[in-house]
PDB file of N, CA and C in Angstrom:
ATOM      1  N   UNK A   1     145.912  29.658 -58.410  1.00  0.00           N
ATOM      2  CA  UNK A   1     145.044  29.514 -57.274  1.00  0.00           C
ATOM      3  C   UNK A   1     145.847  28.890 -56.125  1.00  0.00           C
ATOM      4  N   UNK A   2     145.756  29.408 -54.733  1.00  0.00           N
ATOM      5  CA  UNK A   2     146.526  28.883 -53.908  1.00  0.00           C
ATOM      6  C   UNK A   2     145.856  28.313 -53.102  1.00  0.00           C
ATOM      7  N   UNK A   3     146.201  27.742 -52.985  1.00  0.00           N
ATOM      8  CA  UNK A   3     144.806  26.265 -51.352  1.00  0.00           C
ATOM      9  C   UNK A   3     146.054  26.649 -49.904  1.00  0.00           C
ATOM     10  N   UNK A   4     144.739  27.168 -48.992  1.00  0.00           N
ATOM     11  CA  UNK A   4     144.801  26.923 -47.361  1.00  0.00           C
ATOM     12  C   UNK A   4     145.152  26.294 -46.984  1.00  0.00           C
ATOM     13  N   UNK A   5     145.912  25.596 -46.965  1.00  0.00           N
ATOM     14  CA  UNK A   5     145.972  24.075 -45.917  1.00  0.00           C
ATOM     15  C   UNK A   5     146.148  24.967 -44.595  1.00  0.00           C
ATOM     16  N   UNK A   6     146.354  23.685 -43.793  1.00  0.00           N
ATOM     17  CA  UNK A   6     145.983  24.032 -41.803  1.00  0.00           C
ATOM     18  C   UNK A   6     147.749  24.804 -41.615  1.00  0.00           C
ATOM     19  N   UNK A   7     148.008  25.304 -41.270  1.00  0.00           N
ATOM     20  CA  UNK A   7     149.351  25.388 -40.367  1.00  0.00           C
ATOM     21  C   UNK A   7     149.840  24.666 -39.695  1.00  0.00           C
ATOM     22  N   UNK A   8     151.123  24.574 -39.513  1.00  0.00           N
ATOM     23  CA  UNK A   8     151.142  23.655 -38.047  1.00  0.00           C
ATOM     24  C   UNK A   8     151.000  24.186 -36.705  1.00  0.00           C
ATOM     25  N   UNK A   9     150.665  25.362 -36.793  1.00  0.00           N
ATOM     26  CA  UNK A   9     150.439  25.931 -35.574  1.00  0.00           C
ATOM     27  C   UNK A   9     148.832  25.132 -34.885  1.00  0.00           C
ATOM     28  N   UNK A  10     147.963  25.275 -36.210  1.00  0.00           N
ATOM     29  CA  UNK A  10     146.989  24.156 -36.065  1.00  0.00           C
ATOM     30  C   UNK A  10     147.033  23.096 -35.777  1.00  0.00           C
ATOM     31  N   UNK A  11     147.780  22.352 -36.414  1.00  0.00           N
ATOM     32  CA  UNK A  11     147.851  20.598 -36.403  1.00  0.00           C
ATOM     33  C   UNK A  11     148.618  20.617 -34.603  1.00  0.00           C
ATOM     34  N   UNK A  12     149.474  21.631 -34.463  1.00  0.00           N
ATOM     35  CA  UNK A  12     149.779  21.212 -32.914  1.00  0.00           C
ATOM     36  C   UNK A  12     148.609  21.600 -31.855  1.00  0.00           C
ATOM     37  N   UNK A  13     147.984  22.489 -31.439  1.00  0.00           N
ATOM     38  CA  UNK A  13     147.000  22.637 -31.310  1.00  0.00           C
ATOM     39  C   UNK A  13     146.161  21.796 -31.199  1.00  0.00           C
ATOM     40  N   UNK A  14     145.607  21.307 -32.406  1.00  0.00           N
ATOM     41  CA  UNK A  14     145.053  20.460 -32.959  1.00  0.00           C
ATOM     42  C   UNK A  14     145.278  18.487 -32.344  1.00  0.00           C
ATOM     43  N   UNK A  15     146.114  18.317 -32.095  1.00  0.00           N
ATOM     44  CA  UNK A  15     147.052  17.250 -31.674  1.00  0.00           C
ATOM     45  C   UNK A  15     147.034  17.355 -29.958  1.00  0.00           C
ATOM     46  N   UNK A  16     147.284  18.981 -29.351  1.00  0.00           N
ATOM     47  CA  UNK A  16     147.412  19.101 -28.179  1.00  0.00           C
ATOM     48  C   UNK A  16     145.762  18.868 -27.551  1.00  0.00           C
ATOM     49  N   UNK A  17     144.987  19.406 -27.831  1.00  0.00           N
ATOM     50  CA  UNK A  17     143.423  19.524 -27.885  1.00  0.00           C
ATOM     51  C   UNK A  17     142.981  17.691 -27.595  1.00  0.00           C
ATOM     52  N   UNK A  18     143.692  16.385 -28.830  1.00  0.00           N
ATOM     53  CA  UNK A  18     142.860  15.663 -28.754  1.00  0.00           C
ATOM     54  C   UNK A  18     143.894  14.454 -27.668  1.00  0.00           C
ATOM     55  N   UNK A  19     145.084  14.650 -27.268  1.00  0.00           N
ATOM     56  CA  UNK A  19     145.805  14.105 -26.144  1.00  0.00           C
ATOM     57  C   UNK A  19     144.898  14.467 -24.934  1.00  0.00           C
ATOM     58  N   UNK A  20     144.537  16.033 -24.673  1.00  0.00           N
ATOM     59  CA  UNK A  20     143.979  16.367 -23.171  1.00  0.00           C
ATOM     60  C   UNK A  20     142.582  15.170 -23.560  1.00  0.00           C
ATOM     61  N   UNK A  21     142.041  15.478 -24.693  1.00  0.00           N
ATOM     62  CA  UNK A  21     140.672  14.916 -24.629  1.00  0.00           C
ATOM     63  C   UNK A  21     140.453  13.555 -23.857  1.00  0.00           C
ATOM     64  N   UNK A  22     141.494  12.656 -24.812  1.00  0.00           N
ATOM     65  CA  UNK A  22     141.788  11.312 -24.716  1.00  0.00           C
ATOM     66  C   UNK A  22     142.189  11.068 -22.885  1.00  0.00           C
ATOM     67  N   UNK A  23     143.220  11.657 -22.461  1.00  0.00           N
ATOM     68  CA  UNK A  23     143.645  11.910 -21.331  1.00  0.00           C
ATOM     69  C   UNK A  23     142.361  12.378 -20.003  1.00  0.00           C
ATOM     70  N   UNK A  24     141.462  12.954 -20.288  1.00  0.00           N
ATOM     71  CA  UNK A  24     140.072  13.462 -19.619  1.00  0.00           C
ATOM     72  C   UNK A  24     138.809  12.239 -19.816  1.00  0.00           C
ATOM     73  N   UNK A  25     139.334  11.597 -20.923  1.00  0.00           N
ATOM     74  CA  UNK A  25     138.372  10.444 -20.935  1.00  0.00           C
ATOM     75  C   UNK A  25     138.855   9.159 -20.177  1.00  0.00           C
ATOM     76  N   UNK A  26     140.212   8.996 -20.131  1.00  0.00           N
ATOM     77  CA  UNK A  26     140.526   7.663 -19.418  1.00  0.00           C
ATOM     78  C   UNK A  26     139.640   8.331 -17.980  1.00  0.00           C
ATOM     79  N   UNK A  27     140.276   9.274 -17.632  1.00  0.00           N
ATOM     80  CA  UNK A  27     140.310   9.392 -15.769  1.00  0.00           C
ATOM     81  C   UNK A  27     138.883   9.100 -15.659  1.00  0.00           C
ATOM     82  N   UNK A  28     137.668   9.662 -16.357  1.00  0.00           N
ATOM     83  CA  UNK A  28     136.025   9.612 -16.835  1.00  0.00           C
ATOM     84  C   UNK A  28     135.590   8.281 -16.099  1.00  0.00           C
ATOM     85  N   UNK A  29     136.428   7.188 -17.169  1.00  0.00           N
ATOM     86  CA  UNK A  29     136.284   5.825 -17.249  1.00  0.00           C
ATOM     87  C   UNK A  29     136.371   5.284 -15.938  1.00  0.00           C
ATOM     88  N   UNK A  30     137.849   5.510 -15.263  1.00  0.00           N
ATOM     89  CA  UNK A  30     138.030   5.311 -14.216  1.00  0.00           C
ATOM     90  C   UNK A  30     137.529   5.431 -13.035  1.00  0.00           C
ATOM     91  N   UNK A  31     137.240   6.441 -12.880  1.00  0.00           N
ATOM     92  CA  UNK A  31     136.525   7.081 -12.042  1.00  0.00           C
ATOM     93  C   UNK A  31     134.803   6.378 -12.211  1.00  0.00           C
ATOM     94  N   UNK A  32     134.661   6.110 -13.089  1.00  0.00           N
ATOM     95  CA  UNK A  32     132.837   5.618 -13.739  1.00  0.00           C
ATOM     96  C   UNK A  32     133.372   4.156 -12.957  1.00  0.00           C
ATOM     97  N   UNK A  33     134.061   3.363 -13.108  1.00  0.00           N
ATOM     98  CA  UNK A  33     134.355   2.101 -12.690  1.00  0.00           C
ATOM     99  C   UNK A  33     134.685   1.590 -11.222  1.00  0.00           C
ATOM    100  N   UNK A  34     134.785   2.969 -10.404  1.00  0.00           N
ATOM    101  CA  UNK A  34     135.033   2.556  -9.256  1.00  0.00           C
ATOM    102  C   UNK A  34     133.313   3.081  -8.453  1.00  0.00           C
ATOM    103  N   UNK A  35     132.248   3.601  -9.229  1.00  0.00           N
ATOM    104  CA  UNK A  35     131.332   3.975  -8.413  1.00  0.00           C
ATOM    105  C   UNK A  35     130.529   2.561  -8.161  1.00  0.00           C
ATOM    106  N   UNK A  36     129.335   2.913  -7.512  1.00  0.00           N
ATOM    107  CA  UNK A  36     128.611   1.971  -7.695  1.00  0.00           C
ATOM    108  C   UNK A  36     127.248   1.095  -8.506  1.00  0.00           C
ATOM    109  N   UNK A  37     127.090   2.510  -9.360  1.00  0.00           N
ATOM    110  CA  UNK A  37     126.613   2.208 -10.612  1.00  0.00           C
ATOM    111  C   UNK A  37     127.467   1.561 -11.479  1.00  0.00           C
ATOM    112  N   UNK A  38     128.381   1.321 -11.742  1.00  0.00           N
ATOM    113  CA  UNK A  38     129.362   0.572 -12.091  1.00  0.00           C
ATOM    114  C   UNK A  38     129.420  -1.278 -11.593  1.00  0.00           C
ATOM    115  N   UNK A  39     129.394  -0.983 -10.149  1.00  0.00           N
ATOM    116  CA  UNK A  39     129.236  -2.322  -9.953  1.00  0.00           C
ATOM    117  C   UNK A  39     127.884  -3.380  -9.653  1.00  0.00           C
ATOM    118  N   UNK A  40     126.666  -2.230  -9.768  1.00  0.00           N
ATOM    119  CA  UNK A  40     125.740  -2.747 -10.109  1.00  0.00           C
ATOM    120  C   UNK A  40     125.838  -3.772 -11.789  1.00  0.00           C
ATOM    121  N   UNK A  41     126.124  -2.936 -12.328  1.00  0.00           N
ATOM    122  CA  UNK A  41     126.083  -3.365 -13.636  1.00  0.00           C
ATOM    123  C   UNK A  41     126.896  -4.654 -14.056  1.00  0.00           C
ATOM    124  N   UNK A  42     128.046  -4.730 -13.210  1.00  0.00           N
ATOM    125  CA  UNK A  42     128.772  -5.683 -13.537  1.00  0.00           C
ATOM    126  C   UNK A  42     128.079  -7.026 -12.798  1.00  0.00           C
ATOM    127  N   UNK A  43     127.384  -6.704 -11.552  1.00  0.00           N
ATOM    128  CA  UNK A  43     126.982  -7.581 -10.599  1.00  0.00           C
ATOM    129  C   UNK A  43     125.547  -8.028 -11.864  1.00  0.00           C
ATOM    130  N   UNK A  44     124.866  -7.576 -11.938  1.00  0.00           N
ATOM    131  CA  UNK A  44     124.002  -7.804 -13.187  1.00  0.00           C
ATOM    132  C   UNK A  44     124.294  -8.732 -14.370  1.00  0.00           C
ATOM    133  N   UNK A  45     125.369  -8.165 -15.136  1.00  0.00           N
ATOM    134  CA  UNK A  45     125.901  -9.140 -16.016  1.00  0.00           C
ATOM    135  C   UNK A  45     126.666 -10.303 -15.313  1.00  0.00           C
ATOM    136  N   UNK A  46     127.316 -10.551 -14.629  1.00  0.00           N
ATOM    137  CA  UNK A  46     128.031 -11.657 -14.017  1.00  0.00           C
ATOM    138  C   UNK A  46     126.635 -12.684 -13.576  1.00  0.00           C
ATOM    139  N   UNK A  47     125.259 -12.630 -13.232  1.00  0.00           N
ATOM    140  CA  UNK A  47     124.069 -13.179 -12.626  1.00  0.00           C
ATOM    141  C   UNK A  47     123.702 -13.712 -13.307  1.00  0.00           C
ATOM    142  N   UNK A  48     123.553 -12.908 -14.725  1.00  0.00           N
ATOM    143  CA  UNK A  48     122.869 -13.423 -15.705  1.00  0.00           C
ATOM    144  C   UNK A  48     123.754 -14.715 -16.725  1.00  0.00           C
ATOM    145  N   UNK A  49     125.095 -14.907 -16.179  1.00  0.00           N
ATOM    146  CA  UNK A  49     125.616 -15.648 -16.505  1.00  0.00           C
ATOM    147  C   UNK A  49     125.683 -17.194 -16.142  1.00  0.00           C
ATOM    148  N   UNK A  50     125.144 -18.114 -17.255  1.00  0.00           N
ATOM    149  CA  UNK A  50     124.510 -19.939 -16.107  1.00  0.00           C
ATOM    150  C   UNK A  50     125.587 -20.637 -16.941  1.00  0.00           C
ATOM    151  N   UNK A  51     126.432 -21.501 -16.339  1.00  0.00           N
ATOM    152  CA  UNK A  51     127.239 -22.544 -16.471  1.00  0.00           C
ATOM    153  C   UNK A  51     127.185 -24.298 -16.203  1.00  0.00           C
ATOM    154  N   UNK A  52     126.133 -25.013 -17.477  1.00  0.00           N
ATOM    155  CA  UNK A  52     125.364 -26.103 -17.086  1.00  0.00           C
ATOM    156  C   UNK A  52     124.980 -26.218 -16.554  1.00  0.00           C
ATOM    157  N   UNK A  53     123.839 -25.147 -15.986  1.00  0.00           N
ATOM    158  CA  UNK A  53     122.699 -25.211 -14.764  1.00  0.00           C
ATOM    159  C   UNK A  53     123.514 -24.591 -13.716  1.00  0.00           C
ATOM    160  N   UNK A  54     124.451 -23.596 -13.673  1.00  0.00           N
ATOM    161  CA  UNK A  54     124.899 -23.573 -12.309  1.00  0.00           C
ATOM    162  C   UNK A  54     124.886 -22.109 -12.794  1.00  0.00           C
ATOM    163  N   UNK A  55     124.373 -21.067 -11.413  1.00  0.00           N
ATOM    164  CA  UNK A  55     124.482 -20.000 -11.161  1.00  0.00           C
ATOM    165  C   UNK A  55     125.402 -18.917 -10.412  1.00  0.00           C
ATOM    166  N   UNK A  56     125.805 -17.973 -10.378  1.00  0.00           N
ATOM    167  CA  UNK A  56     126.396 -17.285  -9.451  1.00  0.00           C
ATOM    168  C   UNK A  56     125.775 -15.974  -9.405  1.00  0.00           C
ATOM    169  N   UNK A  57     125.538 -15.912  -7.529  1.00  0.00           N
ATOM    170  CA  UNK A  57     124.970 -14.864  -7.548  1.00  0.00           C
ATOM    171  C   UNK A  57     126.148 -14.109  -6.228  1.00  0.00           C
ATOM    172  N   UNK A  58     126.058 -12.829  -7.173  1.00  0.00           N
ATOM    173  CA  UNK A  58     127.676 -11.470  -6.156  1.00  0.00           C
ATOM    174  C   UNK A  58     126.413 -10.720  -4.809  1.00  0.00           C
ATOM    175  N   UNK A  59     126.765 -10.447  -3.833  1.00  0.00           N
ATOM    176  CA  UNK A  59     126.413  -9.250  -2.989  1.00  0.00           C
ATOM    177  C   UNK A  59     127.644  -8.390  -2.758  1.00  0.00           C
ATOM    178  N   UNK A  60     127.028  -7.280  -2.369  1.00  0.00           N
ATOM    179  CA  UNK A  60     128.108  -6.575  -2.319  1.00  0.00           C
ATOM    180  C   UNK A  60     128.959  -6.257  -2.880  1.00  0.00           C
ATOM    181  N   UNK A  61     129.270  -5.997  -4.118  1.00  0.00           N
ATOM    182  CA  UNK A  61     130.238  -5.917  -4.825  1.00  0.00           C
ATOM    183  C   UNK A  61     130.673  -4.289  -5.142  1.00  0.00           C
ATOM    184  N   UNK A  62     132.066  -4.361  -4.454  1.00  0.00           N
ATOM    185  CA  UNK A  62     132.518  -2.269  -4.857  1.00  0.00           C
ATOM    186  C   UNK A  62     133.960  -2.897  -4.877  1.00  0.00           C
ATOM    187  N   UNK A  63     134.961  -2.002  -5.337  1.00  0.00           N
ATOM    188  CA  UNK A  63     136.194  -1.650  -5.516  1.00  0.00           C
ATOM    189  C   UNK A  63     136.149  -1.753  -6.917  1.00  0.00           C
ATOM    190  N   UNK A  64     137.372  -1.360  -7.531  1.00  0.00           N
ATOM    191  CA  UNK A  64     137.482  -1.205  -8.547  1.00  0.00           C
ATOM    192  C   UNK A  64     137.067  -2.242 -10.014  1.00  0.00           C
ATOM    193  N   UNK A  65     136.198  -2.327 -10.387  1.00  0.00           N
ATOM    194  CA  UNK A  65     135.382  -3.201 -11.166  1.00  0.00           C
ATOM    195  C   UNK A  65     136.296  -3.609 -12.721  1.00  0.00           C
ATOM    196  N   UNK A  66     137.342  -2.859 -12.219  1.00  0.00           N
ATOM    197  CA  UNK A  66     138.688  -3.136 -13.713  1.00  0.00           C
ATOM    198  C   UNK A  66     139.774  -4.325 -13.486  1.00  0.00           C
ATOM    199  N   UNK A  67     139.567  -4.374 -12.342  1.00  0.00           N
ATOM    200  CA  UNK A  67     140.559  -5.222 -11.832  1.00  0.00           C
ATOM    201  C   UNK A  67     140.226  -5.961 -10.167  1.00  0.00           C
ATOM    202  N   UNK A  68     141.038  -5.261  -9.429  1.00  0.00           N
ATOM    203  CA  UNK A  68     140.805  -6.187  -7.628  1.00  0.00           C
ATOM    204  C   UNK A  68     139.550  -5.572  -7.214  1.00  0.00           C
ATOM    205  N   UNK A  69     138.516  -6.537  -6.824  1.00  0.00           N
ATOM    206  CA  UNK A  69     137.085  -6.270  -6.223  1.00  0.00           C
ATOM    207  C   UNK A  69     137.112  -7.300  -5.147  1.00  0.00           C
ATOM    208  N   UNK A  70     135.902  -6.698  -4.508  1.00  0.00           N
ATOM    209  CA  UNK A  70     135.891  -7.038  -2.951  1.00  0.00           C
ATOM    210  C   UNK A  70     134.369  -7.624  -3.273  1.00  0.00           C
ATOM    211  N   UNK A  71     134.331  -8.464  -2.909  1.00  0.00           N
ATOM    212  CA  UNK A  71     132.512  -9.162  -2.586  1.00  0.00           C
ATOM    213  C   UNK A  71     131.890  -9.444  -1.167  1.00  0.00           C
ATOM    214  N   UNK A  72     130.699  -9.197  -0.228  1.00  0.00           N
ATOM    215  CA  UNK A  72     130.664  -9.480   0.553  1.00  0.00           C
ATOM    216  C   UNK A  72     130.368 -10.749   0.923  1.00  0.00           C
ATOM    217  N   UNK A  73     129.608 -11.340  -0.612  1.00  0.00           N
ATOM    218  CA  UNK A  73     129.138 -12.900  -0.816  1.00  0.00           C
ATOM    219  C   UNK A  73     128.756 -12.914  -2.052  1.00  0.00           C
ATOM    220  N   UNK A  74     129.462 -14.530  -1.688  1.00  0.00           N
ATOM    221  CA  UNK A  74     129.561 -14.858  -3.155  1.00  0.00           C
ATOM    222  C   UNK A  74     128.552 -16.309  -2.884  1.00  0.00           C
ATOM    223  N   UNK A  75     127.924 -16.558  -3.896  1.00  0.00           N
ATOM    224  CA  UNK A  75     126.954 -17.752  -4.136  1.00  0.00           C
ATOM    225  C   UNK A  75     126.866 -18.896  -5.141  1.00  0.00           C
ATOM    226  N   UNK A  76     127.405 -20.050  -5.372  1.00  0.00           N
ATOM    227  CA  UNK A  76     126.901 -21.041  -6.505  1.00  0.00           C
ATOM    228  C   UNK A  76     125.752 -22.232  -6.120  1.00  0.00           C
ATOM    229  N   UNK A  77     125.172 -22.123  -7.243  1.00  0.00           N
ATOM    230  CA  UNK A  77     124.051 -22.739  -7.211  1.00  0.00           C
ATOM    231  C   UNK A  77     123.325 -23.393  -8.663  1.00  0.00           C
ATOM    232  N   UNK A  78     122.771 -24.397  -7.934  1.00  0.00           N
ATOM    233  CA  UNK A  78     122.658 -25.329  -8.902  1.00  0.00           C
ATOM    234  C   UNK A  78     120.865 -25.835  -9.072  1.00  0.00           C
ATOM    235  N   UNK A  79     120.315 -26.955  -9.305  1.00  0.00           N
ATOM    236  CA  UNK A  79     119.134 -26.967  -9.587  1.00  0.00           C
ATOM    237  C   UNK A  79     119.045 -27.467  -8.019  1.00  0.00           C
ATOM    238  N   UNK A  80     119.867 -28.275  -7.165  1.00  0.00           N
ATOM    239  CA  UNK A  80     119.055 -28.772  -6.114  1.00  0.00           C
ATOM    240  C   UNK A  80     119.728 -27.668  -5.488  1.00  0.00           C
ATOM    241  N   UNK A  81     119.846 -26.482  -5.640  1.00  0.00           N
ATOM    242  CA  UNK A  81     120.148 -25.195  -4.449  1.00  0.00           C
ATOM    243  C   UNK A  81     121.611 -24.915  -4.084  1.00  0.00           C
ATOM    244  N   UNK A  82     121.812 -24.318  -3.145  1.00  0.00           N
ATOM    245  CA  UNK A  82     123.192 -23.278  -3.335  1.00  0.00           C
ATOM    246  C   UNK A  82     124.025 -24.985  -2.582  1.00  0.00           C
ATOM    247  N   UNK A  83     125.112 -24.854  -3.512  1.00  0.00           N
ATOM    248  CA  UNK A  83     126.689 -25.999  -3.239  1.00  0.00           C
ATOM    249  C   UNK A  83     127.830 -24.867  -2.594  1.00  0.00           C
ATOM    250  N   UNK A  84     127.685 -23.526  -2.627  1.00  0.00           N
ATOM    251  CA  UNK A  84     129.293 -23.309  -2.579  1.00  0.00           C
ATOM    252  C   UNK A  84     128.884 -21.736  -1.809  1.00  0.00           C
ATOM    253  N   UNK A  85     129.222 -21.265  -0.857  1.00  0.00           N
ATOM    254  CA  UNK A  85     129.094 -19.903  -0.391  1.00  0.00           C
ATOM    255  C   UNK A  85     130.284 -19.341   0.524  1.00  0.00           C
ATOM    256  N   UNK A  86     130.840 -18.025  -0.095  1.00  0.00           N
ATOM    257  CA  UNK A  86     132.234 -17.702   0.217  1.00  0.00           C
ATOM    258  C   UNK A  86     131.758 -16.090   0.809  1.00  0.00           C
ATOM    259  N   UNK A  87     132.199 -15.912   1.593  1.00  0.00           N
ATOM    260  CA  UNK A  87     132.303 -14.083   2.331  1.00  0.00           C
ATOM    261  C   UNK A  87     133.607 -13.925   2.534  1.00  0.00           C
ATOM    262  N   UNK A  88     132.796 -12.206   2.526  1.00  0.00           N
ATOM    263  CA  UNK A  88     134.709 -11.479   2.088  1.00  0.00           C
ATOM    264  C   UNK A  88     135.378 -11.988   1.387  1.00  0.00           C
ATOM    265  N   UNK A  89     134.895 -12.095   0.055  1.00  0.00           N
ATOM    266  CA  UNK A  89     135.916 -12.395  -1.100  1.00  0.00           C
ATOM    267  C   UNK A  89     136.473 -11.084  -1.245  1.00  0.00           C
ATOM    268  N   UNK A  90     138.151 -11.238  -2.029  1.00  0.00           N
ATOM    269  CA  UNK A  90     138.914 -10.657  -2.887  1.00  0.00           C
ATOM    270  C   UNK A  90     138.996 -11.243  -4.285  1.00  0.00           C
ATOM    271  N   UNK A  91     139.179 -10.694  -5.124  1.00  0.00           N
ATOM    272  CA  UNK A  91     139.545 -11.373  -6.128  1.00  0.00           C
ATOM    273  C   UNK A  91     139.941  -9.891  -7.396  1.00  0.00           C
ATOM    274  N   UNK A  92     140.677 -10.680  -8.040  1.00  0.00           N
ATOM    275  CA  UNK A  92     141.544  -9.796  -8.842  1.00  0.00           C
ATOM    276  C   UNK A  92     140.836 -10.538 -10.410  1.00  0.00           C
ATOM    277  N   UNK A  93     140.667  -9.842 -11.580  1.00  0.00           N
ATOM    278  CA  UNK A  93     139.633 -10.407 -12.650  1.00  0.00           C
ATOM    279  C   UNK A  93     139.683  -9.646 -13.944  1.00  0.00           C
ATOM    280  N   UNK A  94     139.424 -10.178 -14.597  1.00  0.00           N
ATOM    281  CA  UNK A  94     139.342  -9.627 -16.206  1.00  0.00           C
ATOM    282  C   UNK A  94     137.739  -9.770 -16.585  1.00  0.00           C
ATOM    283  N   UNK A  95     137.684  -8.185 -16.259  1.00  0.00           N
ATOM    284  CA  UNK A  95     135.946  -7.759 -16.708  1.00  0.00           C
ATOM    285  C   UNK A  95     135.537  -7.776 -17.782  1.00  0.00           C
ATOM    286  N   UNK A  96     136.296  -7.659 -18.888  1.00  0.00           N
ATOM    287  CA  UNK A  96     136.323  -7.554 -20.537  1.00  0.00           C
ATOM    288  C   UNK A  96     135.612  -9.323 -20.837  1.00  0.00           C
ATOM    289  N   UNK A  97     136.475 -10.061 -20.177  1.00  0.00           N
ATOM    290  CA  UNK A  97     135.912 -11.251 -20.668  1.00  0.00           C
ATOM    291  C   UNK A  97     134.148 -11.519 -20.318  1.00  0.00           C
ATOM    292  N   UNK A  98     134.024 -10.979 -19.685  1.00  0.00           N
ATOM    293  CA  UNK A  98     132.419 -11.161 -19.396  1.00  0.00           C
ATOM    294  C   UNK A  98     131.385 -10.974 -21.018  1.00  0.00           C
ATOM    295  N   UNK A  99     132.198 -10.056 -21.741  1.00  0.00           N
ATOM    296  CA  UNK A  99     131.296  -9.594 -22.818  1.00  0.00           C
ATOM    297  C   UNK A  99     131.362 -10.757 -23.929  1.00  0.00           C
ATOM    298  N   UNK A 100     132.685 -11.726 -23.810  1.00  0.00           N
ATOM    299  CA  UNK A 100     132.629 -13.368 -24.613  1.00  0.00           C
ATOM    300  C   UNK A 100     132.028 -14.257 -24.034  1.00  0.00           C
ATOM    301  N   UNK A 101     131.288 -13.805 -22.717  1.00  0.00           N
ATOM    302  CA  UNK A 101     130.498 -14.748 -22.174  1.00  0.00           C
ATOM    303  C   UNK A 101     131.147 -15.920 -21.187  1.00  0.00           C
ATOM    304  N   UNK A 102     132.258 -15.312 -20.717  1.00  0.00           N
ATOM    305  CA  UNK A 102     133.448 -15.948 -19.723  1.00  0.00           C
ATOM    306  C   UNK A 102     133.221 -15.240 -18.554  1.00  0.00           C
ATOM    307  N   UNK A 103     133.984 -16.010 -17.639  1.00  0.00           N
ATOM    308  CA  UNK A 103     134.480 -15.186 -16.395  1.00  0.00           C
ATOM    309  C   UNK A 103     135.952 -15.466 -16.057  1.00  0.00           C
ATOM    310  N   UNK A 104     136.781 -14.562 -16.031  1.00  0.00           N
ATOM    311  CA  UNK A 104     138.123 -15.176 -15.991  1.00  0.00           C
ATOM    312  C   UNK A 104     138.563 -14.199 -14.862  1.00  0.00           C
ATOM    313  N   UNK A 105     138.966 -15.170 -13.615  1.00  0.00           N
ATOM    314  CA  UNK A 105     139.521 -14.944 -12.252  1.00  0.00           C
ATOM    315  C   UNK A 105     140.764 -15.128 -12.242  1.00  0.00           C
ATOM    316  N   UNK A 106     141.681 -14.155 -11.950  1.00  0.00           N
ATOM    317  CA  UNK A 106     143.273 -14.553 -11.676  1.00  0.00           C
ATOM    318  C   UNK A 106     143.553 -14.768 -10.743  1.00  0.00           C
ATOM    319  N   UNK A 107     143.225 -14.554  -9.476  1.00  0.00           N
ATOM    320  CA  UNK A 107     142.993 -15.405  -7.944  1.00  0.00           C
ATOM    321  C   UNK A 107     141.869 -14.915  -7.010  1.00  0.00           C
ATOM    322  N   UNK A 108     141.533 -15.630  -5.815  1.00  0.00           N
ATOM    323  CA  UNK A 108     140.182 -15.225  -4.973  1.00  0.00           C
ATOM    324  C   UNK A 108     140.675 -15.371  -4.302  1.00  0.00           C
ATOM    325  N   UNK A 109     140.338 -15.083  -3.074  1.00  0.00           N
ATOM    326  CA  UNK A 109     140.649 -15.160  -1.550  1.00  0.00           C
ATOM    327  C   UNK A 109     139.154 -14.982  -0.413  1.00  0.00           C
ATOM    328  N   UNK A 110     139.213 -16.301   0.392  1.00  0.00           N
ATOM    329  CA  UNK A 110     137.835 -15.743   1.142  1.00  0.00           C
ATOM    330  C   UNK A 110     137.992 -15.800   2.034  1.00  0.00           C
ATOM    331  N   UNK A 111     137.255 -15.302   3.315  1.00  0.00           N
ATOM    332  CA  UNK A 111     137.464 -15.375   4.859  1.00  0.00           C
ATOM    333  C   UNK A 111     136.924 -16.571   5.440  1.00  0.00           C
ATOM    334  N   UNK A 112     135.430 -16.948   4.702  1.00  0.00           N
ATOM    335  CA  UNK A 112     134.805 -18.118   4.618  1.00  0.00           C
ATOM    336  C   UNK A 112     134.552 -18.520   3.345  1.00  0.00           C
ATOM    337  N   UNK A 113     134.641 -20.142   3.511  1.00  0.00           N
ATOM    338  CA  UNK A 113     134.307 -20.811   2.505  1.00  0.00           C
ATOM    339  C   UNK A 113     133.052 -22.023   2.852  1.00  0.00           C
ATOM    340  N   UNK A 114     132.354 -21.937   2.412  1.00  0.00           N
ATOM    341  CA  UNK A 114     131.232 -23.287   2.799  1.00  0.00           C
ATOM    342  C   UNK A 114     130.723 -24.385   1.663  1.00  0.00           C
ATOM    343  N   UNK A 115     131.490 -25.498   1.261  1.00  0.00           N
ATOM    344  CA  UNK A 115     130.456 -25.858   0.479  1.00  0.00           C
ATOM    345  C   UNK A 115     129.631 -27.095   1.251  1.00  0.00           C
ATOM    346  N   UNK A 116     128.661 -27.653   0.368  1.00  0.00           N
ATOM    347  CA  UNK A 116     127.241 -28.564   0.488  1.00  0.00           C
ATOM    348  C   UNK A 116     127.003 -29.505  -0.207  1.00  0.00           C
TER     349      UNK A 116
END
């Protein structure tokens, strides 16, 4: 009795097929991360995030949500009301950490800064 196995004409094929796939899914991602359903979502989870009574709330938030984002305002706030308000932020960030319940900023930059 002789058994089929695949060819390698298959397995390359086969191999070539799941590189494009993989390759069609990053750009997907990418592309999903710079819209603004994207940065709704992140602006969402980042809100819902409280640090001993202290809040932050994003406006505006677009550019690339993987890395350098642009805010039009940024807000902290506490029980007796907002201490800290920054416009035209930059900031460069690790979005992944949000899902351990962090926020980890590698630098900000603002045009204004106000605190109270």
């Amino acid at each position: 009795m002789r058994l089929n196995w695949p060819t390698l004409r298959f397995w390359r094929r086969f191999g070539m097929i799941a590189i494009l796939g993989l390759i069609l899914l990053i750009i997907a991602v990418r592309l999903f991360a710079m819209s603004p359903i994207a940065s709704q979502i992140v602006t969402a989870q980042i809100e819902r995030q409280t640090v001993r009574g202290q809040s932050l709330e994003v406006t505006g938030l677009r550019g690339d949500i993987l890395g350098r984002v642009r805010a039009e305002q940024l807000t902290v706030r506490d029980a007796q009301g907002v201490w800290l308000r920054a416009e035209q932020v930059d900031l460069n960030w690790s979005p992944l950490s949000l899902l351990s319940g962090y926020l980890n900023v590698d630098w900000l930059t603002a045009e204004t800064l106000e605190l109270s």
